[in-house]
C-alpha atoms as a PDB file:
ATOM      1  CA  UNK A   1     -75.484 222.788 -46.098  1.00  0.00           C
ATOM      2  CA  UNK A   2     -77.887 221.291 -43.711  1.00  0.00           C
ATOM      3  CA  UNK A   3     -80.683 221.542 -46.443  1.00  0.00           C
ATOM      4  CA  UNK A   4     -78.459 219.734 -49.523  1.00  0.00           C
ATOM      5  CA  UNK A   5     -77.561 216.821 -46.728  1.00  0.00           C
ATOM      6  CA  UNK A   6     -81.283 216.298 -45.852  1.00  0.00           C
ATOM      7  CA  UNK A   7     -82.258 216.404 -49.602  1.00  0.00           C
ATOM      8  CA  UNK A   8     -79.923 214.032 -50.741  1.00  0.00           C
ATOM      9  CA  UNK A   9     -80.952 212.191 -48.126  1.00  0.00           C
ATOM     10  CA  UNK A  10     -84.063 212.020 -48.994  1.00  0.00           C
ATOM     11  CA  UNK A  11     -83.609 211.584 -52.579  1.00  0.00           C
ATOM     12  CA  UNK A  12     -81.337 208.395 -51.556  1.00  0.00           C
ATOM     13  CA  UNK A  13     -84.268 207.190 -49.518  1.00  0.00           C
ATOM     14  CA  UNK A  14     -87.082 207.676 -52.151  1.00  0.00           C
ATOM     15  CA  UNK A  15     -84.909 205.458 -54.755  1.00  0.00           C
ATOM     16  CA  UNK A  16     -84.287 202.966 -52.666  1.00  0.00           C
ATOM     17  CA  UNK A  17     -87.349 202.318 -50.767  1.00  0.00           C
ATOM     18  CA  UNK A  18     -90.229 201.659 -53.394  1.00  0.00           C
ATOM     19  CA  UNK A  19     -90.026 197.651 -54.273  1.00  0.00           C
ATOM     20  CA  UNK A  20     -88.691 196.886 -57.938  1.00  0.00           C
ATOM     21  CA  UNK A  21     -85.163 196.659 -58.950  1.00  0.00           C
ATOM     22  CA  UNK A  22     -83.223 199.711 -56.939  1.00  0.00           C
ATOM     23  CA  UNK A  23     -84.677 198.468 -53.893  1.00  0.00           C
ATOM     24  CA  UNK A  24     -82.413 198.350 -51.197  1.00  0.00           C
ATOM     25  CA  UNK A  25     -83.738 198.764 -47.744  1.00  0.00           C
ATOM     26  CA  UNK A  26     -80.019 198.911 -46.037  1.00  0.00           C
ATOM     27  CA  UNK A  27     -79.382 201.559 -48.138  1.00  0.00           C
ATOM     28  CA  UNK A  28     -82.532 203.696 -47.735  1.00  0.00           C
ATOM     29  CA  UNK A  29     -82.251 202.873 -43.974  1.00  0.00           C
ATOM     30  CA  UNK A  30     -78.482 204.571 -43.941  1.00  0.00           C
ATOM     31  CA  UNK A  31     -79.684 207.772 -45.630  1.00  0.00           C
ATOM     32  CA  UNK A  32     -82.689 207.932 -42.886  1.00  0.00           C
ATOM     33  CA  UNK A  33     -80.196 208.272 -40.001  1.00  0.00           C
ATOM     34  CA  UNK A  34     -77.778 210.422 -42.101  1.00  0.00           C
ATOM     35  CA  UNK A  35     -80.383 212.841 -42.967  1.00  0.00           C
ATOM     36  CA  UNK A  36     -81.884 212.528 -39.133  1.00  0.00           C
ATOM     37  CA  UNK A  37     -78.332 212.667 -37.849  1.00  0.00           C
ATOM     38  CA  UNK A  38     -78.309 216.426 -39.499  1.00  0.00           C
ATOM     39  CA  UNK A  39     -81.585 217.498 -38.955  1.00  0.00           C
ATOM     40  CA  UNK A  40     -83.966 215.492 -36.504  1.00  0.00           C
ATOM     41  CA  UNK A  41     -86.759 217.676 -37.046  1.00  0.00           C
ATOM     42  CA  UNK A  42     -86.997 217.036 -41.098  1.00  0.00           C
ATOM     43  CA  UNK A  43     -90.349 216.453 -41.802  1.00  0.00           C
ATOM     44  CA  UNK A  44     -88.983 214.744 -45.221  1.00  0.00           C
ATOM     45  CA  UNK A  45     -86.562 212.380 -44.008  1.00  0.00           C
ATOM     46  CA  UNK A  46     -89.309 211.313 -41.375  1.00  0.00           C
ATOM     47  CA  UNK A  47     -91.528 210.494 -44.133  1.00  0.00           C
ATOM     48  CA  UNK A  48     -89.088 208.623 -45.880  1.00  0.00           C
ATOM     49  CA  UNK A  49     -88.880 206.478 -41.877  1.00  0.00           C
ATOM     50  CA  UNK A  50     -92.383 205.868 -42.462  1.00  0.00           C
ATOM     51  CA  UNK A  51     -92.720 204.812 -45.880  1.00  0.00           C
ATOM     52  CA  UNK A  52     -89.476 202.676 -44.775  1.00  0.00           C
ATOM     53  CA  UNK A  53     -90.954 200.815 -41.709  1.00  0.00           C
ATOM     54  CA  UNK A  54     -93.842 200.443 -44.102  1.00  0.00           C
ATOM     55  CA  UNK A  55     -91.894 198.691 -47.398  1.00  0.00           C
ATOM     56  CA  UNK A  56     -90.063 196.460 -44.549  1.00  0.00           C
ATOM     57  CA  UNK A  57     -93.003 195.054 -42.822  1.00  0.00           C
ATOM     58  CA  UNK A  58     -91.556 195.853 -39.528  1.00  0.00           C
ATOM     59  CA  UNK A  59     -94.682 197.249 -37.651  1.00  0.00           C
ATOM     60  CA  UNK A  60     -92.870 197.590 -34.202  1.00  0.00           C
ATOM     61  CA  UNK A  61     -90.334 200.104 -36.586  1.00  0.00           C
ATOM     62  CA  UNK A  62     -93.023 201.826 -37.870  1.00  0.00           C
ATOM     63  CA  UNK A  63     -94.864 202.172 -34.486  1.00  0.00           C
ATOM     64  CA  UNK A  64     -91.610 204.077 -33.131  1.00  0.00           C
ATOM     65  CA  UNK A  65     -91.134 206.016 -36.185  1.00  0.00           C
ATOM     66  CA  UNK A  66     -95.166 207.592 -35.536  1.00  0.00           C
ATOM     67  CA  UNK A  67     -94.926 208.124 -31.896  1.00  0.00           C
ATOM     68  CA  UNK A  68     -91.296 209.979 -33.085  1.00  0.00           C
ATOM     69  CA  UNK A  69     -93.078 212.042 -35.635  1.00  0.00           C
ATOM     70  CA  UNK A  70     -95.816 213.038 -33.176  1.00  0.00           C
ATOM     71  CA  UNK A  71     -93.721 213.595 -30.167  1.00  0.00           C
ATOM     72  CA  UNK A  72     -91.572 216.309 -32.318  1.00  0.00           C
ATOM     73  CA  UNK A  73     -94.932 217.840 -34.169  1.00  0.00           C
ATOM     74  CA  UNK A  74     -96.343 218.426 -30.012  1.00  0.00           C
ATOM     75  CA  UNK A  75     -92.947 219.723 -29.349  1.00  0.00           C
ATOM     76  CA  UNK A  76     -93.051 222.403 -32.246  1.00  0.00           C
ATOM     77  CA  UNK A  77     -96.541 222.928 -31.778  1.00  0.00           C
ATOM     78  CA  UNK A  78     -97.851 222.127 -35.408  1.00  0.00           C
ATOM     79  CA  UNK A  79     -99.268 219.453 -37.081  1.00  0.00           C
ATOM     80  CA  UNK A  80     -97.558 216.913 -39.328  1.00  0.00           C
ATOM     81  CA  UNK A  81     -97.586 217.824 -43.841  1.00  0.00           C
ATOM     82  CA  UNK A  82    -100.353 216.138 -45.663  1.00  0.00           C
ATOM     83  CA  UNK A  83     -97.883 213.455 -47.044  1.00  0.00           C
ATOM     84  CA  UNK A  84     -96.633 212.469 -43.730  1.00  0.00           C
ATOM     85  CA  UNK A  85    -100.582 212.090 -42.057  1.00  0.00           C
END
C-alpha cells in the first residue's frame, strides 16, 4: 500500500510541477508531504521536493530539501539515484 501511495504521489507531483498549463505548485506541494508523510525515506517523492523548490524559485526551500536528502542518504549509508544528484 505504502508503494501505490508514494507512486501516486509522485505521479501527482510530476504533472503538476513542470510550468505549462497543469501547473499547480499547491497541488504538487500537497502530494510531496502526502507521499513523505508515508514514506520519508522515498527517494522519488524527494526528487519531486527538489524539482519543486526548483520550479518555485524558493532557494531557501530548496536548500532544506538538499541538506534533507543528504542527511537521510548518510543515515542509510548510500548515495543519492542519478536523477536526484
Amino acid at each position: 500500500m505504502t508503494t501505490r501511495i508514494v507512486d501516486v504521489a509522485h505521479t501527482a507531483a510530476a504533472h503538476h510541477t513542470p510550468a505549462g498549463p497543469h501547473q499547480d505548485l499547491d497541488a504538487a506541494r500537497q502530494a510531496v508531504a502526502t507521499g513523505l508523510d508515508v514514506d520519508d525515506a522515498a527517494e522519488l517523492i524527494h526528487g519531486d521536493r527538489l524539482r519543486l523548490g526548483d520550479a518555485a524559485g524558493n532557494r531557501p526551500w530548496l536548500h532544506t530539501a538538499v541538506c534533507r536528502v543528504q542527511r537521510m542518504n548518510r543515515a542509510l549509508g548510500c548515495s543519492p539515484g542519478p536523477e536526484t544528484e
